[in-house]
Protein backbone atom coordinates (compact mmCIF):
# COMPACT_ATOMS: atom_id res chain seq x y z
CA UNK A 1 104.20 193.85 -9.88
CA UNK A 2 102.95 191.40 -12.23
CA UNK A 3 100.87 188.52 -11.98
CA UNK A 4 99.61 186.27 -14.62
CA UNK A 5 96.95 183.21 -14.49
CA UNK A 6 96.41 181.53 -18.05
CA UNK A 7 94.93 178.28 -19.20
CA UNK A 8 98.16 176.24 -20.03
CA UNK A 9 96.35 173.24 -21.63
CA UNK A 10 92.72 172.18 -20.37
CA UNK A 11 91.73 171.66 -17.14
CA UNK A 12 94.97 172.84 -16.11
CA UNK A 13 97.11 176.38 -14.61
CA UNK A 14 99.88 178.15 -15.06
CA UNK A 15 100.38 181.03 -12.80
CA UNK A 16 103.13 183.77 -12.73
CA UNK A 17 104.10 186.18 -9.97
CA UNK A 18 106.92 188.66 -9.89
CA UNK A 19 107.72 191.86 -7.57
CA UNK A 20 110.12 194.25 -7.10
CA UNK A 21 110.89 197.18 -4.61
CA UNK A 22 114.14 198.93 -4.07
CA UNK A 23 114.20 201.47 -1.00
CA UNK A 24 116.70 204.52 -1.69
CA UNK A 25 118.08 206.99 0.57
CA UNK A 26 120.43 210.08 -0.78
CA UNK A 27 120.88 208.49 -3.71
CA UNK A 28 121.93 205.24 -2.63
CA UNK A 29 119.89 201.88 -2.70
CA UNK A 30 119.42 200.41 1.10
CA UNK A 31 117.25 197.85 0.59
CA UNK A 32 116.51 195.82 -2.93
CA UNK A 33 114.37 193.23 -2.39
CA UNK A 34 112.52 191.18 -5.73
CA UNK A 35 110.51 187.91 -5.96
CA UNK A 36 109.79 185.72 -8.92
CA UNK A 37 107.09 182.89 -8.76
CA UNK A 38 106.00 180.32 -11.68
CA UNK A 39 103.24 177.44 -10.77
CA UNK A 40 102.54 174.87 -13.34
CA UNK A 41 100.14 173.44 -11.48
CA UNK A 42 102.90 170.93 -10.05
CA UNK A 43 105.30 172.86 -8.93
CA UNK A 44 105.57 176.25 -7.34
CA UNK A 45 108.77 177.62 -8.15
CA UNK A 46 109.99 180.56 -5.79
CA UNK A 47 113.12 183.27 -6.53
CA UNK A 48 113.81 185.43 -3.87
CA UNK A 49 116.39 188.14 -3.67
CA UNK A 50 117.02 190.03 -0.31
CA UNK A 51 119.57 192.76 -1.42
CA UNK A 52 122.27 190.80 -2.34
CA UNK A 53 121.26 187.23 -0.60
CA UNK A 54 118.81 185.42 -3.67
CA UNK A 55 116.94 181.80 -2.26
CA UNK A 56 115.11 179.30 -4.63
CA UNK A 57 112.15 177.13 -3.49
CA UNK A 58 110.49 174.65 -5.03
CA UNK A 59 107.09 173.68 -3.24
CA UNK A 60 105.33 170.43 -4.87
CA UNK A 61 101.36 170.48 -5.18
CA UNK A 62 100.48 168.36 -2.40
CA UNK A 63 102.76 170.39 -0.02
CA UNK A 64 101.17 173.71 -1.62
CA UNK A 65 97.42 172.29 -0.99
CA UNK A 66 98.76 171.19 2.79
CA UNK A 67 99.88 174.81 3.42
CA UNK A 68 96.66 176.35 2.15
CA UNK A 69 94.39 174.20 3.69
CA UNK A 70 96.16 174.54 6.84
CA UNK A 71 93.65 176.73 9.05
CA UNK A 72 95.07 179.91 10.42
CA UNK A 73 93.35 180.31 13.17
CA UNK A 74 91.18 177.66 15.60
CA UNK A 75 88.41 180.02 15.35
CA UNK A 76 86.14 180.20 12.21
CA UNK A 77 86.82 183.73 10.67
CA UNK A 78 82.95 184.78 11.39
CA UNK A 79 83.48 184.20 14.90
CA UNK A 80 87.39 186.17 14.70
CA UNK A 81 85.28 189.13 12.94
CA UNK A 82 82.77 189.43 15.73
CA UNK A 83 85.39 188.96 18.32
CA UNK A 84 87.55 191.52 16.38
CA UNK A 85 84.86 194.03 15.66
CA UNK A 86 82.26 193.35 18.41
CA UNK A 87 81.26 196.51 19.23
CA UNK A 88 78.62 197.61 22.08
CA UNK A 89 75.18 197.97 20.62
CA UNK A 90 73.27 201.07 22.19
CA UNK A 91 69.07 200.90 21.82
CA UNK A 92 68.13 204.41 20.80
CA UNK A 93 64.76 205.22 21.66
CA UNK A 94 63.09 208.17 20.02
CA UNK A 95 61.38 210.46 21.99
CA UNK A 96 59.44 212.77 20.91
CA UNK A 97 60.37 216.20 21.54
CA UNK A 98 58.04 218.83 21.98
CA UNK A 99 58.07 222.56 20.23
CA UNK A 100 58.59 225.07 22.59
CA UNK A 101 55.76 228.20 21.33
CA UNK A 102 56.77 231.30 21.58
């Protein structure tokens, strides 16, 4: 996996993504699977190949920044963390324990 972010002229980005995993079994590949991303700052240009099936998207900037922005959730992510991870607070008191003598 590679992934590249470089100043392409001032005040602007290029970006450069590209995976690949192959799943093999006795020998034989089952599942090849590889994506290659460029973003001028534009354009996001997407190559996908599912074992033999290969897709090509272009996404434009504004539609990029509409996806991103787009909130997962209706809850803040504070509030899904405490929901998610809320755990039962116990109070421990210290007592102090006596020594037994002997």
């Amino acid at each position: 996996m590679y992934i590249y972010i470089m100043p392409a002229v001032k005040n602007s980005v290029y970006a450069h993504f590209s995976g690949e995993t192959r799943e093999i079994v006795n020998g034989h590949v089952v599942k090849d699977r590889a994506v290659n991303t460029d973003y001028d700052g534009k354009i996001l240009h997407i190559d996908k190949r599912n074992n033999n099936t290969i897709s090509h998207y272009d996404i434009k900037d504004k539609q990029l920044k509409t996806l991103l922005l787009r909130p997962t959730s209706k809850i803040n992510l504070l509030e899904r963390l405490s929901r998610d991870y809320h755990e039962k607070t116990k109070s421990h008191n210290k007592k102090s324990r006596k020594k037994k003598s002997h």
